[in-house]
Protein backbone atom coordinates (compact mmCIF):
# COMPACT_ATOMS: atom_id res chain seq x y z
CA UNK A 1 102.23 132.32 56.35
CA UNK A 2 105.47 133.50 58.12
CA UNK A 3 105.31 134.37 61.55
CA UNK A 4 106.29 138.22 62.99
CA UNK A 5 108.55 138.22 66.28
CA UNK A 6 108.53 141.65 67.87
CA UNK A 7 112.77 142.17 68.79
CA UNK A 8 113.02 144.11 71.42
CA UNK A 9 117.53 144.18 71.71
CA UNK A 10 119.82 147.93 71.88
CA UNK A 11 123.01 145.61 71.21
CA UNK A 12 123.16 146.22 67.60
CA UNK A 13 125.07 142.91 66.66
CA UNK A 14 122.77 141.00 68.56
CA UNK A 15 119.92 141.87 67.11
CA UNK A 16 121.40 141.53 63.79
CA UNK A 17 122.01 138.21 64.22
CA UNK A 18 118.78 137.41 66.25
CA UNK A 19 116.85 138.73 63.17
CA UNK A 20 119.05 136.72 60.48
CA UNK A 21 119.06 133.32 62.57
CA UNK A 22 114.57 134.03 62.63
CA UNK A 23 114.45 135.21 59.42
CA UNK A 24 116.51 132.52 58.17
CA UNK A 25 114.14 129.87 60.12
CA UNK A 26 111.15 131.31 58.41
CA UNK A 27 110.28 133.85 60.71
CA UNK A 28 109.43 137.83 59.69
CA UNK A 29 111.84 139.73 62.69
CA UNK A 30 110.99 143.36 63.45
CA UNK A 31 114.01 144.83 65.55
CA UNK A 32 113.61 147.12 68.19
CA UNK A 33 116.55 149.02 69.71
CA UNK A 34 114.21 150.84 72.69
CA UNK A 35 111.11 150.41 73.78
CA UNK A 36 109.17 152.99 71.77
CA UNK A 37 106.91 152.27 69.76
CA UNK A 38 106.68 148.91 70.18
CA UNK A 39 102.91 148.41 71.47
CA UNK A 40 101.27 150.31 69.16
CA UNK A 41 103.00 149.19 66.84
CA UNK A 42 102.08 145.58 68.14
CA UNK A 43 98.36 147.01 68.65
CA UNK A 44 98.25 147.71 64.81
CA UNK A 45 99.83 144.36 63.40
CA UNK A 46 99.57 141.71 66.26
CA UNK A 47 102.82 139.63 66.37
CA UNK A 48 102.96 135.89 67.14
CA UNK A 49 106.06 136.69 69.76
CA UNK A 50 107.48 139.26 71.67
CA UNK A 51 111.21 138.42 72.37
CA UNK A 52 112.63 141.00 75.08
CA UNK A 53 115.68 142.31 76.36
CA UNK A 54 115.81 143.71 79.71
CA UNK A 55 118.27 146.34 80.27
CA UNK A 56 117.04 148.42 77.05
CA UNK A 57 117.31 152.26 76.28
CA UNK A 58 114.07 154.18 77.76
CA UNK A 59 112.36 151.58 79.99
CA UNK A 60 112.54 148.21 80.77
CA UNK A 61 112.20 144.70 79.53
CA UNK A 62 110.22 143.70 82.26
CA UNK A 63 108.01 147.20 82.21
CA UNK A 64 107.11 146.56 78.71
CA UNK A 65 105.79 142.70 80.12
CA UNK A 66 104.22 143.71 82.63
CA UNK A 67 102.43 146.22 80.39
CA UNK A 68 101.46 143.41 77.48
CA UNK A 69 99.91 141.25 80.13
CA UNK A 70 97.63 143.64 81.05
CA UNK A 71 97.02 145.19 77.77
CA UNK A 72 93.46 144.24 76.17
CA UNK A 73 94.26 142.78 73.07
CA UNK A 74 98.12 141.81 73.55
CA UNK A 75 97.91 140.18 76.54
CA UNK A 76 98.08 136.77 75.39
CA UNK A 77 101.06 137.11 72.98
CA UNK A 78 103.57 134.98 74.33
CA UNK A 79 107.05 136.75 75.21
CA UNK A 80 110.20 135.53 75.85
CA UNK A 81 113.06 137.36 77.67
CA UNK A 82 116.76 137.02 75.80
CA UNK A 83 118.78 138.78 78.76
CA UNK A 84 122.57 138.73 80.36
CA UNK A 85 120.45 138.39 83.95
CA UNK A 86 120.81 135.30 84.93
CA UNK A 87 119.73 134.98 88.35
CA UNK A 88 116.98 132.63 89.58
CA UNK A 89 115.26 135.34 90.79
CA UNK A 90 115.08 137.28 87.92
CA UNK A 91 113.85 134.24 85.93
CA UNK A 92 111.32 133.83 88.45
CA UNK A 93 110.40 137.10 88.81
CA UNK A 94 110.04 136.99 84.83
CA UNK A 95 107.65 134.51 85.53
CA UNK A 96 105.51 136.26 87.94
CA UNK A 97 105.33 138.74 85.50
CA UNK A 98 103.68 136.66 82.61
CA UNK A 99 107.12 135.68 80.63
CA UNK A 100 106.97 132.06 78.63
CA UNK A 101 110.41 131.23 78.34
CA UNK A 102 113.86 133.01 79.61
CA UNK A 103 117.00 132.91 77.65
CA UNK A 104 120.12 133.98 78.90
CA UNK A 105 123.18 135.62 76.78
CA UNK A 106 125.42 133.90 75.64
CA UNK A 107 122.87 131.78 73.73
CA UNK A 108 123.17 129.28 71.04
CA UNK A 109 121.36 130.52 67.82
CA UNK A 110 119.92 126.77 67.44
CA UNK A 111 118.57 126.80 71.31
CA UNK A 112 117.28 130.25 70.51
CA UNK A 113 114.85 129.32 67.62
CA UNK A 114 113.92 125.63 69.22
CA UNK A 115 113.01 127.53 71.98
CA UNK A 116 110.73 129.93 70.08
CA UNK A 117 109.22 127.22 68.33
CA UNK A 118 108.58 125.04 71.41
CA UNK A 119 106.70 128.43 73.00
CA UNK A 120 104.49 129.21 69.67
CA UNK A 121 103.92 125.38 69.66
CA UNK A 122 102.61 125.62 73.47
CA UNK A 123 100.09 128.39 72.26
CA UNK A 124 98.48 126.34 69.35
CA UNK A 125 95.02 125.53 69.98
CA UNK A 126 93.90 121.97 71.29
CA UNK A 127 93.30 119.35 68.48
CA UNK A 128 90.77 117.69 70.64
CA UNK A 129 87.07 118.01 68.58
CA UNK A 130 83.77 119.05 69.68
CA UNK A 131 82.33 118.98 72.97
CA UNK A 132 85.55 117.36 74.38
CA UNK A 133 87.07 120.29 74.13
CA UNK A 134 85.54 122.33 76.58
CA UNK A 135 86.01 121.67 80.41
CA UNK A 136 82.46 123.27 82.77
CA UNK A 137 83.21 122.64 86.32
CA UNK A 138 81.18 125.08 88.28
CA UNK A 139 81.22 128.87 87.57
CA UNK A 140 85.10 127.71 85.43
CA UNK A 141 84.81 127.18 81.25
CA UNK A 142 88.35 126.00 79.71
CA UNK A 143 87.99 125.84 75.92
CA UNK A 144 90.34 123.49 74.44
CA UNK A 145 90.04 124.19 70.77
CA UNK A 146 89.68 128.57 70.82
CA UNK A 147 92.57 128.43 74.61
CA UNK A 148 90.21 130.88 76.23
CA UNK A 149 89.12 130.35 80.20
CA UNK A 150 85.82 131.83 81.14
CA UNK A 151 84.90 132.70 84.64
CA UNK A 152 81.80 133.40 85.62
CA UNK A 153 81.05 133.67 82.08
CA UNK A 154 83.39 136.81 81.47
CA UNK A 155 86.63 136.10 79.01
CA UNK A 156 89.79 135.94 81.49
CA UNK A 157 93.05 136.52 79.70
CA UNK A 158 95.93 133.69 80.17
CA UNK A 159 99.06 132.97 78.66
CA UNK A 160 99.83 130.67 76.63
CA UNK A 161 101.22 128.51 79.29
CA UNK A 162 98.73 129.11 82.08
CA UNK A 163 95.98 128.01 79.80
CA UNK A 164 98.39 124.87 78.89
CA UNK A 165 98.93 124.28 82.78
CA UNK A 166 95.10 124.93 83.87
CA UNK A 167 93.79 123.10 81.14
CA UNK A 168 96.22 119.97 81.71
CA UNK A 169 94.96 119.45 85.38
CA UNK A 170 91.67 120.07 84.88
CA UNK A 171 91.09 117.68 82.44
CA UNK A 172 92.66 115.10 85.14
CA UNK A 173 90.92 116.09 88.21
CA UNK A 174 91.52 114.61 91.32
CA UNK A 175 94.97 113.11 89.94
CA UNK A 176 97.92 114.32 91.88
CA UNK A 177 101.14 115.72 89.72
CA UNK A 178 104.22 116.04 90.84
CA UNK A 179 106.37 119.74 89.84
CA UNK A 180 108.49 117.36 87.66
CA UNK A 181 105.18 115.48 86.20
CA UNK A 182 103.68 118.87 85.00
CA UNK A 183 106.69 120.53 83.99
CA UNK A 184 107.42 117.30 81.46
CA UNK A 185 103.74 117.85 80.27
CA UNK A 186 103.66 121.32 80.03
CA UNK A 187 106.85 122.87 79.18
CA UNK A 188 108.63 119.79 78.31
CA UNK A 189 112.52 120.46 77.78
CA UNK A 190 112.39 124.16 78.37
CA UNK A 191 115.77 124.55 80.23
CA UNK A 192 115.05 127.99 82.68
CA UNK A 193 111.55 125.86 84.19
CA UNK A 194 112.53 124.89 87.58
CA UNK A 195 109.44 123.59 90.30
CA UNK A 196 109.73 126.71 91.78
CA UNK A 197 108.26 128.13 88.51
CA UNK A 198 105.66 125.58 88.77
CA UNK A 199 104.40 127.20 92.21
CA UNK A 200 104.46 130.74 90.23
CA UNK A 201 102.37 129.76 87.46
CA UNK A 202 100.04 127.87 90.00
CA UNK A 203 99.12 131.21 91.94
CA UNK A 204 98.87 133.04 88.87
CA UNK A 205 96.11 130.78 87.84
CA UNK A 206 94.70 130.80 91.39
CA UNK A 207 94.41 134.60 91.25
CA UNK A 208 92.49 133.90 87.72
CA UNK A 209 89.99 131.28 88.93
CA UNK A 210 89.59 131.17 92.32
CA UNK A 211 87.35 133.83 94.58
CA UNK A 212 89.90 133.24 97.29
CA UNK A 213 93.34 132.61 96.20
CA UNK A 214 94.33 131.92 99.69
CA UNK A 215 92.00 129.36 100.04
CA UNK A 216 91.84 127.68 96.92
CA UNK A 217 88.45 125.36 95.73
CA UNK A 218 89.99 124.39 92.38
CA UNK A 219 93.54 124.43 92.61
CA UNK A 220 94.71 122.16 95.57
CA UNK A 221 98.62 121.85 96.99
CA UNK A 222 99.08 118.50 97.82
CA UNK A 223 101.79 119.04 100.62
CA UNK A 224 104.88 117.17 99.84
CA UNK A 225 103.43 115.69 96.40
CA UNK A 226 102.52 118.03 94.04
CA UNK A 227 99.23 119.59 93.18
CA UNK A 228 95.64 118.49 91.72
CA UNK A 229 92.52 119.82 90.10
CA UNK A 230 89.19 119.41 92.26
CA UNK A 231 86.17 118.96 91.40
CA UNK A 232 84.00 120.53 94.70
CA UNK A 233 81.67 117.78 96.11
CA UNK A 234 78.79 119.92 95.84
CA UNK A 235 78.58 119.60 91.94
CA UNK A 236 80.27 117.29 89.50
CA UNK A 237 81.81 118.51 86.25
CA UNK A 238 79.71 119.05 83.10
């Protein structure tokens, strides 16, 4: 069954040929020339993507983000943001704000679908069977197999790739990984991931799992190395 990105581009001949280059790789594309409509449309007929411009008609790119992350039932729909702003900090303020992936104009219409494949690819669910699947360390529950994190037994909306990067380390705790390490495992050849988007993603999760994201129990910087998953001495994983 085809997969629907949500378009989200006011440059008509863009997003004429962003739609033929996904429709042509098997994808259903439903363009978007201003912000609108978009999430309820998205609220009736959930798309696998949203792929976002910025600088659009009646609001903002990184509005409507901001506004799927912490919508109920969209908030885990991956997005992507196809802009002209290139800067490193607007890719890492994308970041901060929930964004997958960040393409910048002018793109190449082959990068531009690999790219949407690698993210949809990042948010299929773990192949790992049964009971291996789920990760219990403390008051933490990381399903594999359904990519939902429970806390303290209540659902806690991720992304795609926080649930990717959370599950990774905890299922090698007390193994230190470099920026570089996780970013090969994680993202692998995404080209806007720098380390610095690492450390984003990291306090994201923090401020998902820990009850102090200051002063983290779980999510440890290992000054000068990397970072690792801990397992607190006072109980041992289940």
């Amino acid at each position: 069954m085809s997969q629907t990105v949500f378009v989200l581009e006011d440059d008509a001949d863009i997003s004429r040929l962003v739609q033929y280059q996904l429709e042509r790789a098997g994808f259903i594309a439903k363009p978007y020339a201003a912000i609108g409509s978009i999430v309820q449309d998205a609220e009736r007929s959930r798309p696998a993507l949203f792929l976002l411009d910025i600088m659009v008609p009646g609001g903002d790119g990184m509005d409507l983000c901001r506004r799927l992350r912490q919508h109920p039932t969209l908030s885990s729909v991956p997005v992507i943001f196809l802009t002209a702003r290139a800067s490193e900090n607007d890719r890492v303020h994308g970041l901060e704000l929930g964004a997958d992936d960040y393409i910048t104009k002018p793109f190449g219409t082959r990068e531009l679908i690999a790219r949407v494949r690698a993210v949809l690819r990042r948010f299929e669910p773990s192949e790992a069977p049964g009971p291996l699947s789920v990760v219990k360390i403390e008051e933490i529950e990381i399903d594999g197999s359904a990519m939902q994190l429970r806390v303290k037994g209540e659902l806690v909306p991720t992304t795609a790739t926080e649930f990717r990067l959370l599950d990774y380390l905890a299922r090698h705790p007390a193994r230190v990984f470099s920026r570089d390490q996780l970013l090969d495992a994680v993202w692998g050849d995404a080209r806007f991931v720098t380390p610095r988007s690492v450390d984003v993603y990291v306090r994201r999760i923090r401020e998902k799992v820990e009850a102090d994201p200051e002063t983290p129990r779980y999510l440890k910087t290992m000054r000068g190395a990397g970072y690792r998953f801990e397992i607190p001495k006072t109980r041992e994983a289940q």
